[in-house]
N, C-alpha and C. Protein backbone atom coordinates (compact mmCIF):
# COMPACT_ATOMS: atom_id res chain seq x y z
N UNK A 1 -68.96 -58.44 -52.43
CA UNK A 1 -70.01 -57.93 -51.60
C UNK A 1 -69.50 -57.40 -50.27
N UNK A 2 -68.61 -58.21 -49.95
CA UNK A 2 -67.92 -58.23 -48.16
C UNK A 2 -67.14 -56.47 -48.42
N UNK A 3 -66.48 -56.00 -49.67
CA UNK A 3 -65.92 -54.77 -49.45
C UNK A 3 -67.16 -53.61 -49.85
N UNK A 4 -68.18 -53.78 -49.94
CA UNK A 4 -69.18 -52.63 -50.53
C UNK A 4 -69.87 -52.62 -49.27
N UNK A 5 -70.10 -53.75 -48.21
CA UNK A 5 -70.46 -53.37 -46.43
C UNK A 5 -69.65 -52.52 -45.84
N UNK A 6 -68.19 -53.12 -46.16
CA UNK A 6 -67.12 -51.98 -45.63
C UNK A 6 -67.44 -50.65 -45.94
N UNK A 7 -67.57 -50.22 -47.05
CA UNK A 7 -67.83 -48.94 -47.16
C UNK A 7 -68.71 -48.24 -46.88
N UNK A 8 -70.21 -49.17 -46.61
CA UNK A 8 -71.39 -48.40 -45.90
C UNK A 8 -71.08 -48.31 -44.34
N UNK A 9 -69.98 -48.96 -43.76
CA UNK A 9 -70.14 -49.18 -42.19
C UNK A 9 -69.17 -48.01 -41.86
N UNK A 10 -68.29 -47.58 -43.16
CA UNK A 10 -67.13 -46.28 -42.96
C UNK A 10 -67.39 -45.41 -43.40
N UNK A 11 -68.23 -44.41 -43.32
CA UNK A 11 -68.26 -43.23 -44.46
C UNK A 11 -67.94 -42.32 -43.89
N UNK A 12 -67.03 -41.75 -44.50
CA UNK A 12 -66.15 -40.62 -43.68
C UNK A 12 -67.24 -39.13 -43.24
N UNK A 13 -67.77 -39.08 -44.76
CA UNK A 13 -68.59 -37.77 -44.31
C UNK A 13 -69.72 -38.08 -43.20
N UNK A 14 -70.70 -39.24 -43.27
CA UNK A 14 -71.32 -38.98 -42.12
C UNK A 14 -70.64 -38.95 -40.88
N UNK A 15 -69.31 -39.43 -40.45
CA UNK A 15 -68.82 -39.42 -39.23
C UNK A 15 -68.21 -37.50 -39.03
N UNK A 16 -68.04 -37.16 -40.23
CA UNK A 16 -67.76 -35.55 -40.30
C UNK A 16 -68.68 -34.56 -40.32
N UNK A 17 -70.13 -35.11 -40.72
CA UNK A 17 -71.22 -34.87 -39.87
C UNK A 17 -71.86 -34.83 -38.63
N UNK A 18 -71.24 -35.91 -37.96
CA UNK A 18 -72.26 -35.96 -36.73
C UNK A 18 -71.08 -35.70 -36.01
N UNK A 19 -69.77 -35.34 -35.90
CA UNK A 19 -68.62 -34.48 -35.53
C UNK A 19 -69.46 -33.43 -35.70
N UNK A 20 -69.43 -32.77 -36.09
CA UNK A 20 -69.48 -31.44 -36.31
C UNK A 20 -70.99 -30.90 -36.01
N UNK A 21 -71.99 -32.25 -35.80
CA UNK A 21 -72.86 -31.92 -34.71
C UNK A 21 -73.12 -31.91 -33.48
N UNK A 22 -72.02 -32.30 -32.91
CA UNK A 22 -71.52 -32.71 -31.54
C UNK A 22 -71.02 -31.26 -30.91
N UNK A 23 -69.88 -30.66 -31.89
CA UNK A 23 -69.46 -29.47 -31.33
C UNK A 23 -70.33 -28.77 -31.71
N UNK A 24 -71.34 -28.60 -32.39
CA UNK A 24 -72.01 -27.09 -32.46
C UNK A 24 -73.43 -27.39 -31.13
N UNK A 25 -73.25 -28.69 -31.11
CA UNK A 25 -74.27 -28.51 -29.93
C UNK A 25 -73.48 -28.20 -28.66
N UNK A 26 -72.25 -28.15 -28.73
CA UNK A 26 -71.15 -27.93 -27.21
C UNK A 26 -71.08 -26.30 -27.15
N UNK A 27 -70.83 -25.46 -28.33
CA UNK A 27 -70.87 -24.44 -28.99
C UNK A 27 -72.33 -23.70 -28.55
N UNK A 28 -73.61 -24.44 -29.02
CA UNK A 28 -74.70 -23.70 -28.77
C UNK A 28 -74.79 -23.91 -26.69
N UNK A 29 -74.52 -25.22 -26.42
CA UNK A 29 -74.50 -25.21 -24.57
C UNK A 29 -73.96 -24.04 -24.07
N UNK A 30 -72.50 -24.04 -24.88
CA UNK A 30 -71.74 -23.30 -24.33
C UNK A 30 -72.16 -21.76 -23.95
N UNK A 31 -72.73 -20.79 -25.52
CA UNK A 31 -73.15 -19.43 -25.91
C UNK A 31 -74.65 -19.87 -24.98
N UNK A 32 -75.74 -20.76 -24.16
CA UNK A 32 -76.74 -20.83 -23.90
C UNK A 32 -76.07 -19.87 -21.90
N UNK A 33 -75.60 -20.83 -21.71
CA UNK A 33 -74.38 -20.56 -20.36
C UNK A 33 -74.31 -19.27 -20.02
N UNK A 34 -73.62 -18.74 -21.20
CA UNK A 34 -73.16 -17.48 -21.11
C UNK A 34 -74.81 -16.83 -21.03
N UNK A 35 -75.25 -16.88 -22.26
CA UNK A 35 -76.48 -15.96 -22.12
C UNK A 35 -77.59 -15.54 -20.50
N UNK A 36 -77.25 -16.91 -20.17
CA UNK A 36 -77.60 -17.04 -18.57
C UNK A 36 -77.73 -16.24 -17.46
N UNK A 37 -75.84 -15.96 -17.88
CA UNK A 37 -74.81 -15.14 -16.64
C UNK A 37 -75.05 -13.96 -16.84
N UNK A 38 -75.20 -13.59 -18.28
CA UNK A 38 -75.59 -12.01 -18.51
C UNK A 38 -76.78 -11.74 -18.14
N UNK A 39 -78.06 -12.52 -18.37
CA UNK A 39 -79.41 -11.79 -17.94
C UNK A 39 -78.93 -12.02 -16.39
N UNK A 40 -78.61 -12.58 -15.64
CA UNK A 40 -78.69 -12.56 -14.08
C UNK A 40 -77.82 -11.59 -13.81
N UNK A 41 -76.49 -10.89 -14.80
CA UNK A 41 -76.15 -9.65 -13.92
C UNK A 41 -76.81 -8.64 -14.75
N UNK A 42 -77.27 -8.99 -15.83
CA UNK A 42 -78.28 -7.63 -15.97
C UNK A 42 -79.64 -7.39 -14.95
N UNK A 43 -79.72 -8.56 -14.15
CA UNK A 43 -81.02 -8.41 -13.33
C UNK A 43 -80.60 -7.70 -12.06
N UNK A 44 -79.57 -8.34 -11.54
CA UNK A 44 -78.83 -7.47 -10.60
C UNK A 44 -78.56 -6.30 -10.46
N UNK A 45 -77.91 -5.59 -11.77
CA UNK A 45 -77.82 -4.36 -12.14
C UNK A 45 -79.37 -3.73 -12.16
N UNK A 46 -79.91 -4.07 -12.78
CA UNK A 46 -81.36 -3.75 -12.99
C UNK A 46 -82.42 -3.18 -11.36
N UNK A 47 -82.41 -4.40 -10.46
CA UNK A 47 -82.25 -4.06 -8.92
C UNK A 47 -81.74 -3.54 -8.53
N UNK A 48 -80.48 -3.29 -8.71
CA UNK A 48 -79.63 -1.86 -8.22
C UNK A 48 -79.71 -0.81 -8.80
N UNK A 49 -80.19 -0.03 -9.45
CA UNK A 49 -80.81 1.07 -10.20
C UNK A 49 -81.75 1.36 -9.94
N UNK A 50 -82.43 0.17 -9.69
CA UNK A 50 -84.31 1.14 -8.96
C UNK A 50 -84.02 0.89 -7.38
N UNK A 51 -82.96 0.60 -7.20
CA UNK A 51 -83.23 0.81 -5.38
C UNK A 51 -82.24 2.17 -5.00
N UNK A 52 -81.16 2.55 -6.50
CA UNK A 52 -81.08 3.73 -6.22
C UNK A 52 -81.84 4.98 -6.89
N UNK A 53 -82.84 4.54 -7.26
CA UNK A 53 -83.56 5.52 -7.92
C UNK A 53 -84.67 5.66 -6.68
N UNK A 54 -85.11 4.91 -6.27
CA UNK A 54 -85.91 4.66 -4.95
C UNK A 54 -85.25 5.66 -3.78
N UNK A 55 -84.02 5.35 -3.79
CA UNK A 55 -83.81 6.26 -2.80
C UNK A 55 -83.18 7.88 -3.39
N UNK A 56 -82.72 7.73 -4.43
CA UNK A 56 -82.68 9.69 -4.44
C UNK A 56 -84.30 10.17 -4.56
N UNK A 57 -85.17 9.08 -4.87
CA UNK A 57 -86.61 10.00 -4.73
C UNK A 57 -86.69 10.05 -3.26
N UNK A 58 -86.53 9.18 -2.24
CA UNK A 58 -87.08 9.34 -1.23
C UNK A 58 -86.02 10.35 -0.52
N UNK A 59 -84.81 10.54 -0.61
CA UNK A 59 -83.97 11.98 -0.20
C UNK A 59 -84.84 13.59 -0.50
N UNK A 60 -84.96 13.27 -1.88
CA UNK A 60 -86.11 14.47 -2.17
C UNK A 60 -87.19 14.66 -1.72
N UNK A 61 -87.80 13.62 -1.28
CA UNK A 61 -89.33 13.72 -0.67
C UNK A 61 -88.86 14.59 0.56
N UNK A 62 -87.89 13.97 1.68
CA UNK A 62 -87.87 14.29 2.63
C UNK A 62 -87.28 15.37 2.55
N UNK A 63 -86.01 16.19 2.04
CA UNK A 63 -85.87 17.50 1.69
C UNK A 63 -87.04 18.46 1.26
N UNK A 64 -88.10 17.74 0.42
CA UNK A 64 -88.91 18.73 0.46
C UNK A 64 -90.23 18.77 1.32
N UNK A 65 -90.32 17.85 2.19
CA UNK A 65 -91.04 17.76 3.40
C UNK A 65 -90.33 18.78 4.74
N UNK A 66 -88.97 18.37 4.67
CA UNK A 66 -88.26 19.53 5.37
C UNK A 66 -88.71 21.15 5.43
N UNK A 67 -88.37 20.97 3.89
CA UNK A 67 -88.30 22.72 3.73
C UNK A 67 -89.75 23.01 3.46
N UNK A 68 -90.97 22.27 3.72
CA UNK A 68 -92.14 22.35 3.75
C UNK A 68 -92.50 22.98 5.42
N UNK A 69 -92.27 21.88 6.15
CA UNK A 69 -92.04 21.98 7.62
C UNK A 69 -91.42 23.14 8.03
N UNK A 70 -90.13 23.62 7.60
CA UNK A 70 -89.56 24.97 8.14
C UNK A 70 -90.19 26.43 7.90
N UNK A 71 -91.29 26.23 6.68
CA UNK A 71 -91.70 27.81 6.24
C UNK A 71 -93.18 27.45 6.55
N UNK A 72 -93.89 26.67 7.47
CA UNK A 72 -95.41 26.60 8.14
C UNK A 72 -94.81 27.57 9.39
N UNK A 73 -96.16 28.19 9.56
CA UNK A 73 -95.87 28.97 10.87
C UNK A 73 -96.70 28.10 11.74
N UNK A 74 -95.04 28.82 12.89
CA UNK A 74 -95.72 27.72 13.90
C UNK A 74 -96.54 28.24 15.00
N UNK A 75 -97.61 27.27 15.49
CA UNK A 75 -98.55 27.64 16.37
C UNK A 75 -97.55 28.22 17.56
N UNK A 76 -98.01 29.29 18.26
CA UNK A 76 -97.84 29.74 19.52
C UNK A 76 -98.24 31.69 19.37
């Protein structure tokens, strides 16, 4: 009886199981991490694109407020 406990208290495969659920949860932490770092510099990037899109519109506004301003005749 005493060697058939032994063998329920050792079983190789469940210990090669819950191995190998250990690293895929280190594995999924790990790829979670990363996924992180990328949306925050895609957000960054993302902010920097509409603040330069923000400003070549507002260059144009004022170029064409300019050349609005230069062809009004002027009072006198």
């Amino acid at each position: 009886m005493e060697g058939s406990r032994f063998t329920e208290s050792f079983d190789p495969h469940h210990h090669r199981f819950a191995a190998q659920e250990r690293v895929m949860a280190l594995q999924f932490g790990a790829v979670d991490k990363r996924l992180e770092r990328i949306e925050a510099l895609i957000e960054g990037l993302e902010k920097r694109l509409w603040m330069t899109v923000y400003g070549v519109v507002g260059v144009i506004l004022t170029q064409a407020v300019q050349s609005i301003l230069e062809f009004t005749p002027k009072g006198g």
